[in-house]
Protein backbone atom coordinates (compact mmCIF):
# COMPACT_ATOMS: atom_id res chain seq x y z
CA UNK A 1 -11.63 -41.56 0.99
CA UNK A 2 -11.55 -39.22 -2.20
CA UNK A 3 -8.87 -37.01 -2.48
CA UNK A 4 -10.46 -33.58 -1.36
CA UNK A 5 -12.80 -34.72 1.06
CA UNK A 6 -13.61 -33.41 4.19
CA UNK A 7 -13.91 -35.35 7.27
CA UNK A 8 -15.33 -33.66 10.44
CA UNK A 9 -14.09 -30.38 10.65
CA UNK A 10 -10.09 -30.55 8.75
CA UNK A 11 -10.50 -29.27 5.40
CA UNK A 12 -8.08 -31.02 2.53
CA UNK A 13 -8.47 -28.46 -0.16
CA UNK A 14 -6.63 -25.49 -1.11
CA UNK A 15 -9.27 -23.19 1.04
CA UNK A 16 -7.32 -24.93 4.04
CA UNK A 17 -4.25 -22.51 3.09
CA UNK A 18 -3.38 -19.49 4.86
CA UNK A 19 -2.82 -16.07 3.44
CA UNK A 20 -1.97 -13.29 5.69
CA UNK A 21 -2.66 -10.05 3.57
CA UNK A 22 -0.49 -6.96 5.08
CA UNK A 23 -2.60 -4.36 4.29
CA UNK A 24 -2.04 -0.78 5.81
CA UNK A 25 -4.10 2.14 4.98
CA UNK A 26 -2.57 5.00 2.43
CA UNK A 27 -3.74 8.48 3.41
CA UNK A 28 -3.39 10.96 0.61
CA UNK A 29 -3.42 14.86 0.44
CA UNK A 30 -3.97 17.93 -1.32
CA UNK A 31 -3.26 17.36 -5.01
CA UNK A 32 -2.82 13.48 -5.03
CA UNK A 33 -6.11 12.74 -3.00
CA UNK A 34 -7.68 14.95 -5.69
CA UNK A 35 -5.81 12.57 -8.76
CA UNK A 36 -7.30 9.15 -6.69
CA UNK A 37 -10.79 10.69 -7.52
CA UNK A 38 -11.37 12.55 -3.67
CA UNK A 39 -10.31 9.56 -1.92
CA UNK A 40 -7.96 9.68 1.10
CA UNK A 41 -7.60 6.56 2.58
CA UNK A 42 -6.59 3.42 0.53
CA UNK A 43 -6.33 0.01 1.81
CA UNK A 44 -3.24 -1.42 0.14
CA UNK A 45 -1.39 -4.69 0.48
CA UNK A 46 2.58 -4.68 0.82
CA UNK A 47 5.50 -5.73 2.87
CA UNK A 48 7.93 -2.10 2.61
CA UNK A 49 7.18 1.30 1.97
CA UNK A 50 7.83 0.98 -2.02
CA UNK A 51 5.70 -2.13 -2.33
CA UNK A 52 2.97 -0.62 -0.77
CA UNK A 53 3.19 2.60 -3.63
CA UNK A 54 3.71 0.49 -5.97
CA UNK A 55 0.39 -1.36 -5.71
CA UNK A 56 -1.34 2.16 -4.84
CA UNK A 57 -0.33 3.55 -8.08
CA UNK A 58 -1.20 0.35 -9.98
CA UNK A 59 -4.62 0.47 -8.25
CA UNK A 60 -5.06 4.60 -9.13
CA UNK A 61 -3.51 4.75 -12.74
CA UNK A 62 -4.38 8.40 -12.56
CA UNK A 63 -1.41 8.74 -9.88
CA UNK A 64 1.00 6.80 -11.66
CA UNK A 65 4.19 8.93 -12.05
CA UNK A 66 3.23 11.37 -8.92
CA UNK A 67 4.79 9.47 -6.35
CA UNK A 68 7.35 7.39 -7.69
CA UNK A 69 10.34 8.33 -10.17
CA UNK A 70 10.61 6.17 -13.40
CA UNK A 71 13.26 4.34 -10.96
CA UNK A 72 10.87 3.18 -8.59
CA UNK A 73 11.99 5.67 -6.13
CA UNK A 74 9.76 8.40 -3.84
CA UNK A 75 10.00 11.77 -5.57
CA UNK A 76 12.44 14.25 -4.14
CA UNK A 77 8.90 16.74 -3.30
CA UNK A 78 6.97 13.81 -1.92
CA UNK A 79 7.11 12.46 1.83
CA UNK A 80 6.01 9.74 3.46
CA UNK A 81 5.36 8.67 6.69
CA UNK A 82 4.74 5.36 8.46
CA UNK A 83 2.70 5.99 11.79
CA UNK A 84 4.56 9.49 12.06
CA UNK A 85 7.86 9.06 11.21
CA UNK A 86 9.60 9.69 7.90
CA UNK A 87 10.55 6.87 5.75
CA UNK A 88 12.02 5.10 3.08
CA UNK A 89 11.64 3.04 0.16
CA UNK A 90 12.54 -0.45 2.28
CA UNK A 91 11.19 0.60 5.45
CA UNK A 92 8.95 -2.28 6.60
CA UNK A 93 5.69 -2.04 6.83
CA UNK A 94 2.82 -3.75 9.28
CA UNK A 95 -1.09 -4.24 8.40
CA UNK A 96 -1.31 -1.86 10.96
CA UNK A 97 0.43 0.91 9.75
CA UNK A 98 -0.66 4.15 8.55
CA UNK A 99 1.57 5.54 5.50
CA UNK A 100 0.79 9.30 5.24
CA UNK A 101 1.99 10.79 1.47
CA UNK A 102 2.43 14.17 1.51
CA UNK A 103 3.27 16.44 -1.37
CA UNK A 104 5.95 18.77 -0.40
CA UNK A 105 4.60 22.43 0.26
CA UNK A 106 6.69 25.40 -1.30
CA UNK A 107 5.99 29.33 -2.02
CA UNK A 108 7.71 32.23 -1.80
């Protein structure tokens, strides 16, 4: 039989592959839902915290800058939250997950 040919129901072809995507939802706020054009929730693929910004601010050049330092760090006035609970750069991350970003609020 040719290479690539199917017999029955196995599949020889690089369709037969898996990919699991981990792909959590980014909720945005105030001024940076406002920068990803009104959007708040963003479907992003990643396996920490950092990945998954990474790829958001790829995806929305417009934010680029906003949430990460030109280290690759989270911004000193921005927080983030996985399912509720503050976290960092390598905090893991499940598909999931819900990362909240929020700017930090100041006045006086």
């Amino acid at each position: 039989m040719a290479a690539g040919a199917r017999t029955g129901n196995s599949r020889t072809d690089d369709l037969s592959r898996t990919y699991t995507a981990r792909v959590c939802v980014v909720r945005l706020r105030g001024p940076l839902k406002q920068l990803a054009g009104g959007e708040a929730d963003h479907p992003i693929d990643g396996a920490t915290v950092v990945e998954v910004l990474r790829e958001l601010e790829r995806s929305r050049p417009a934010l680029d800058g906003w949430i990460l330092d030109e280290r690759g760090l989270i911004r000193r006035h921005i927080n983030v939250f996985v399912n509720g609970e503050q976290e960092r750069e390598d905090s893991q991350v499940e598909p999931s997950d819900r990362i909240d970003i929020l700017p930090a609020i100041s006045g006086g």
